[in-house]
C-alpha atoms as a PDB file:
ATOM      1  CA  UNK A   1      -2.046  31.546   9.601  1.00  0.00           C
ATOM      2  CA  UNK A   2       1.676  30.097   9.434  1.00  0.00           C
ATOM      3  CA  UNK A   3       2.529  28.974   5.498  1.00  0.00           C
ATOM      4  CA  UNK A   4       3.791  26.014   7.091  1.00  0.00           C
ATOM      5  CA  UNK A   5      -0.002  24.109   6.117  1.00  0.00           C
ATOM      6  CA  UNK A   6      -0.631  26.239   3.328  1.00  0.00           C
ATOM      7  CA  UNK A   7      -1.636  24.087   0.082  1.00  0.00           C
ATOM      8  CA  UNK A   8      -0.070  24.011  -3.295  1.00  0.00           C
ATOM      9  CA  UNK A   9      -2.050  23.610  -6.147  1.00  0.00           C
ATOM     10  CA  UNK A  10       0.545  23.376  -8.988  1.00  0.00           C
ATOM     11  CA  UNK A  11       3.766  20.285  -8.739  1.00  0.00           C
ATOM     12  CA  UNK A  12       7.298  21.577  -8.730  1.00  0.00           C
ATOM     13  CA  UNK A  13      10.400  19.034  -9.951  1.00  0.00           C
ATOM     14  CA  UNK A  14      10.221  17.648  -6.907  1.00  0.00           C
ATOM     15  CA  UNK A  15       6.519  16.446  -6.538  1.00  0.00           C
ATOM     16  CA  UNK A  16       7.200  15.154 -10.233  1.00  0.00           C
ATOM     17  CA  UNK A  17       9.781  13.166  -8.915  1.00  0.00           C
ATOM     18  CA  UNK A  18       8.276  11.826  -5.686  1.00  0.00           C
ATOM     19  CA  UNK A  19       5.473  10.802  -7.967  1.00  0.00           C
ATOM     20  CA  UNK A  20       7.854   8.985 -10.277  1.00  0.00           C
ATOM     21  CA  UNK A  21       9.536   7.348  -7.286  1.00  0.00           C
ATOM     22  CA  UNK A  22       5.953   6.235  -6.205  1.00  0.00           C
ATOM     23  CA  UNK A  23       5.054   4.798  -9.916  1.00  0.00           C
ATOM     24  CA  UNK A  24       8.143   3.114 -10.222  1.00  0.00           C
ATOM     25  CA  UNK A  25       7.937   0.881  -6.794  1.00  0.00           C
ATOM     26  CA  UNK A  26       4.037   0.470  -7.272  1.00  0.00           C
ATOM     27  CA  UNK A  27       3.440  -0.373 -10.451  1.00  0.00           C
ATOM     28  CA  UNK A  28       5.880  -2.902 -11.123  1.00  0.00           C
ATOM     29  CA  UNK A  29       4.167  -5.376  -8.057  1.00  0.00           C
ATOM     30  CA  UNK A  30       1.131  -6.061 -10.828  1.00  0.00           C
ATOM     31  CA  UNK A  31       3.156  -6.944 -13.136  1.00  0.00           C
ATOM     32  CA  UNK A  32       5.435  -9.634 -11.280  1.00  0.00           C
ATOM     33  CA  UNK A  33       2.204 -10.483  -9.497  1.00  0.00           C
ATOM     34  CA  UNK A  34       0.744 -11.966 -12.532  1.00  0.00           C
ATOM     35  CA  UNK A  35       4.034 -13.804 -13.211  1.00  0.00           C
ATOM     36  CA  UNK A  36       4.352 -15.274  -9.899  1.00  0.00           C
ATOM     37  CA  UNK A  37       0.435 -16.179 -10.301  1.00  0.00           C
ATOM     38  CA  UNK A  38       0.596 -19.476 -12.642  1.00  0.00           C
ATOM     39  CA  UNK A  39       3.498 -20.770 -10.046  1.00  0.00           C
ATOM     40  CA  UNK A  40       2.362 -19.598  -6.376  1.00  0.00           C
ATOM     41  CA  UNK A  41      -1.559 -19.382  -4.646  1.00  0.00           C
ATOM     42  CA  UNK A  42      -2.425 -15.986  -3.643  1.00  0.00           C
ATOM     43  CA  UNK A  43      -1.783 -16.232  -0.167  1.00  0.00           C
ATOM     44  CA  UNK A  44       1.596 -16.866  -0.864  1.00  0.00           C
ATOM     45  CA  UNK A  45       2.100 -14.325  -3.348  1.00  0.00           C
ATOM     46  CA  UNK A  46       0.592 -11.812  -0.737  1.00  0.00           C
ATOM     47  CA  UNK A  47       2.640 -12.629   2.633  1.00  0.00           C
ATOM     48  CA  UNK A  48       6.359 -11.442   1.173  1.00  0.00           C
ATOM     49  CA  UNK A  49       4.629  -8.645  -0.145  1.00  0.00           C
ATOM     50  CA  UNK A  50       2.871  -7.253   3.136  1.00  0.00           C
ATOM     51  CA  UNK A  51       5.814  -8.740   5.400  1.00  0.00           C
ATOM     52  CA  UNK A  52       8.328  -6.364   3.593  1.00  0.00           C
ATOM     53  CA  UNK A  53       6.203  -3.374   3.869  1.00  0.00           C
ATOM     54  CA  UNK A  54       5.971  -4.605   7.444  1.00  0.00           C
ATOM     55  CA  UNK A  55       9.747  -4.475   8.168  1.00  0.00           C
ATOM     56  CA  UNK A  56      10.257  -1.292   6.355  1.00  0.00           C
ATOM     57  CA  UNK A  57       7.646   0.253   8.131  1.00  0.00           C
ATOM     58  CA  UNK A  58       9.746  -0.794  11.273  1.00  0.00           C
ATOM     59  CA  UNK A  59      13.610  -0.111  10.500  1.00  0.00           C
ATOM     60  CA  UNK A  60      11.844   3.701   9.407  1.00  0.00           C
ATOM     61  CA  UNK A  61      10.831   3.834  13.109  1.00  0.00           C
ATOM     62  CA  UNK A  62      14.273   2.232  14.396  1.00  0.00           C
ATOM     63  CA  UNK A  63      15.478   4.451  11.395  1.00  0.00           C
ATOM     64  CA  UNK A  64      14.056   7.938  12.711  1.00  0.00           C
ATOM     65  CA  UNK A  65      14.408   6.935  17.085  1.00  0.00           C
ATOM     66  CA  UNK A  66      10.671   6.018  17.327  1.00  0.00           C
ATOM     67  CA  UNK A  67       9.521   3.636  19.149  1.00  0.00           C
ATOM     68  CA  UNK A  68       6.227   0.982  18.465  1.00  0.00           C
ATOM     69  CA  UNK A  69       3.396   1.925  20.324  1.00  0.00           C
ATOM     70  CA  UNK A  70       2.791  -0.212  23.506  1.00  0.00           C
ATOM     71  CA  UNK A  71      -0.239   0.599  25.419  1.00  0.00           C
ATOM     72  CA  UNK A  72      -3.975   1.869  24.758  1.00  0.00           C
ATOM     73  CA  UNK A  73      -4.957  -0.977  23.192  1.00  0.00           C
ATOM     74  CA  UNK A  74      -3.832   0.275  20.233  1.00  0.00           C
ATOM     75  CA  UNK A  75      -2.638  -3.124  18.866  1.00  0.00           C
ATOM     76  CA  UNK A  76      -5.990  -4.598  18.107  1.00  0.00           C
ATOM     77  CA  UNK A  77      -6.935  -1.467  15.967  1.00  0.00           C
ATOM     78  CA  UNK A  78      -3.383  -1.836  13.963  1.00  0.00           C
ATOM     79  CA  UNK A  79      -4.046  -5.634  13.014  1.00  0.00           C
ATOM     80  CA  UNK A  80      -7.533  -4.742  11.964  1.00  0.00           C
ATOM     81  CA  UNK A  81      -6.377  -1.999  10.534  1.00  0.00           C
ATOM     82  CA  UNK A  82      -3.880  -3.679   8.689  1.00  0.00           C
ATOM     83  CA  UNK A  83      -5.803  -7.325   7.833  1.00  0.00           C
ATOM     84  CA  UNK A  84      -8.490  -5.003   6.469  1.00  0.00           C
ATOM     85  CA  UNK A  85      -6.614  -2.605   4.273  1.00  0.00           C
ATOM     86  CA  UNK A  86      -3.806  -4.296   3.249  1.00  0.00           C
ATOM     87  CA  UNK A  87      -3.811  -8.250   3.835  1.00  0.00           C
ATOM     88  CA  UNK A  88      -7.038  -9.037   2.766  1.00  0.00           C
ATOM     89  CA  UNK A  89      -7.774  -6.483   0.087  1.00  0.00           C
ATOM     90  CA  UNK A  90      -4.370  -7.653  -1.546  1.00  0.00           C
ATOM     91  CA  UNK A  91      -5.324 -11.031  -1.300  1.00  0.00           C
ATOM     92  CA  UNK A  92      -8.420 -10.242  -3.009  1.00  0.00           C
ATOM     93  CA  UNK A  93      -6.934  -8.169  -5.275  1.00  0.00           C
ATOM     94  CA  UNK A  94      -4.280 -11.259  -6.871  1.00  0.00           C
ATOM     95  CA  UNK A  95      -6.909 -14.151  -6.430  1.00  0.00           C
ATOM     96  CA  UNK A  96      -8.980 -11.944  -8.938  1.00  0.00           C
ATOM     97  CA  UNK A  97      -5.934 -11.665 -11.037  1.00  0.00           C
ATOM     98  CA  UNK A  98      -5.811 -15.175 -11.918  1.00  0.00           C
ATOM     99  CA  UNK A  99      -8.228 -14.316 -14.282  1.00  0.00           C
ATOM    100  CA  UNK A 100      -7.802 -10.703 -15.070  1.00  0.00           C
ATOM    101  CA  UNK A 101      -4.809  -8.905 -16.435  1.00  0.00           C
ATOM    102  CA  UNK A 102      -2.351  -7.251 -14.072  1.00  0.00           C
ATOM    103  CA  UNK A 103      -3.418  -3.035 -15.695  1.00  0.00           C
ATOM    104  CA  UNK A 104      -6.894  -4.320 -14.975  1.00  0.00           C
ATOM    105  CA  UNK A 105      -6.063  -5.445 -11.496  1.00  0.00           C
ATOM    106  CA  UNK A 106      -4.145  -2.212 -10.606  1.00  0.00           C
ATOM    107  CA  UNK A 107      -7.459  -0.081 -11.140  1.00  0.00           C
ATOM    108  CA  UNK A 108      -9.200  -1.272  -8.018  1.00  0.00           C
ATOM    109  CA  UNK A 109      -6.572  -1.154  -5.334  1.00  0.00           C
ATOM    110  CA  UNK A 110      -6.118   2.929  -6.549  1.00  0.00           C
ATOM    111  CA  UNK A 111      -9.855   3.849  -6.551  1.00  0.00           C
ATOM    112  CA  UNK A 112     -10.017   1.757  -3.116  1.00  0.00           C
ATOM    113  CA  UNK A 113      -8.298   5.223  -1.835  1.00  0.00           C
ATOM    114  CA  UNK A 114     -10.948   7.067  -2.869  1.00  0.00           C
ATOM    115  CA  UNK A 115     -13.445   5.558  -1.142  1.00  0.00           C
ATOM    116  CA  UNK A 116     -13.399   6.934   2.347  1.00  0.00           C
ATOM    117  CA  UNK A 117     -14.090  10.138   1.188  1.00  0.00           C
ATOM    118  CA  UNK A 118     -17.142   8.875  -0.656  1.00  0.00           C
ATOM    119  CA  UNK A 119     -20.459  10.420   0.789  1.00  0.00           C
ATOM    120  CA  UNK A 120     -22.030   7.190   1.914  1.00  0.00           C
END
């Protein structure tokens, strides 16, 4: 078997720092979430958000020479996909932070990863 999918069980410097990379453009969208709340409804607090991650999502294909996906009806399955697991569970996520506090509201959207490998 090639080492080329072999797993690693300890983090080097580098995982540390892909991890701090990943805390430090995550966490910080609670936080200005519940400032933007008082001011904005959720919706619109939610469409920047997911339209950014949108557009970056598509310069990294321009980005890399990859094209979108045209055929196979494939497109259906991506807007589910993506009104399912992004717009709607965010949307959920900051309408129940009007009343909750943004380190509260970060708890669900992580364990919300962990549930597809839940035995059901």
């Amino acid at each position: 078997m090639p080492n080329a999918h072999r797993i690693h069980t300890t983090m080097g410097l580098k995982e540390w720092g892909l991890l701090l990379v990943l805390a430090l453009l995550w966490g910080p969208a609670f936080y200005f979430t519940e400032i933007a709340i008082p001011a904005l409804p959720p919706l619109t607090v939610v469409a920047p958000r997911v339209g950014v991650a949108a557009l970056a999502l598509h310069l990294l294909l321009r980005f890399t020479g990859q094209a979108l996906p045209l055929g196979g009806g494939l497109w259906p399955r991506f807007l589910g996909m993506g009104l399912l697991n992004n717009a709607v569970s965010f949307s959920l996520i900051v309408w129940g932070q009007q009343n909750i506090d943004s380190g509260l509201a970060a708890i669900p959207r992580r364990i919300q990863r962990l549930m597809p490998s839940a035995p059901i």
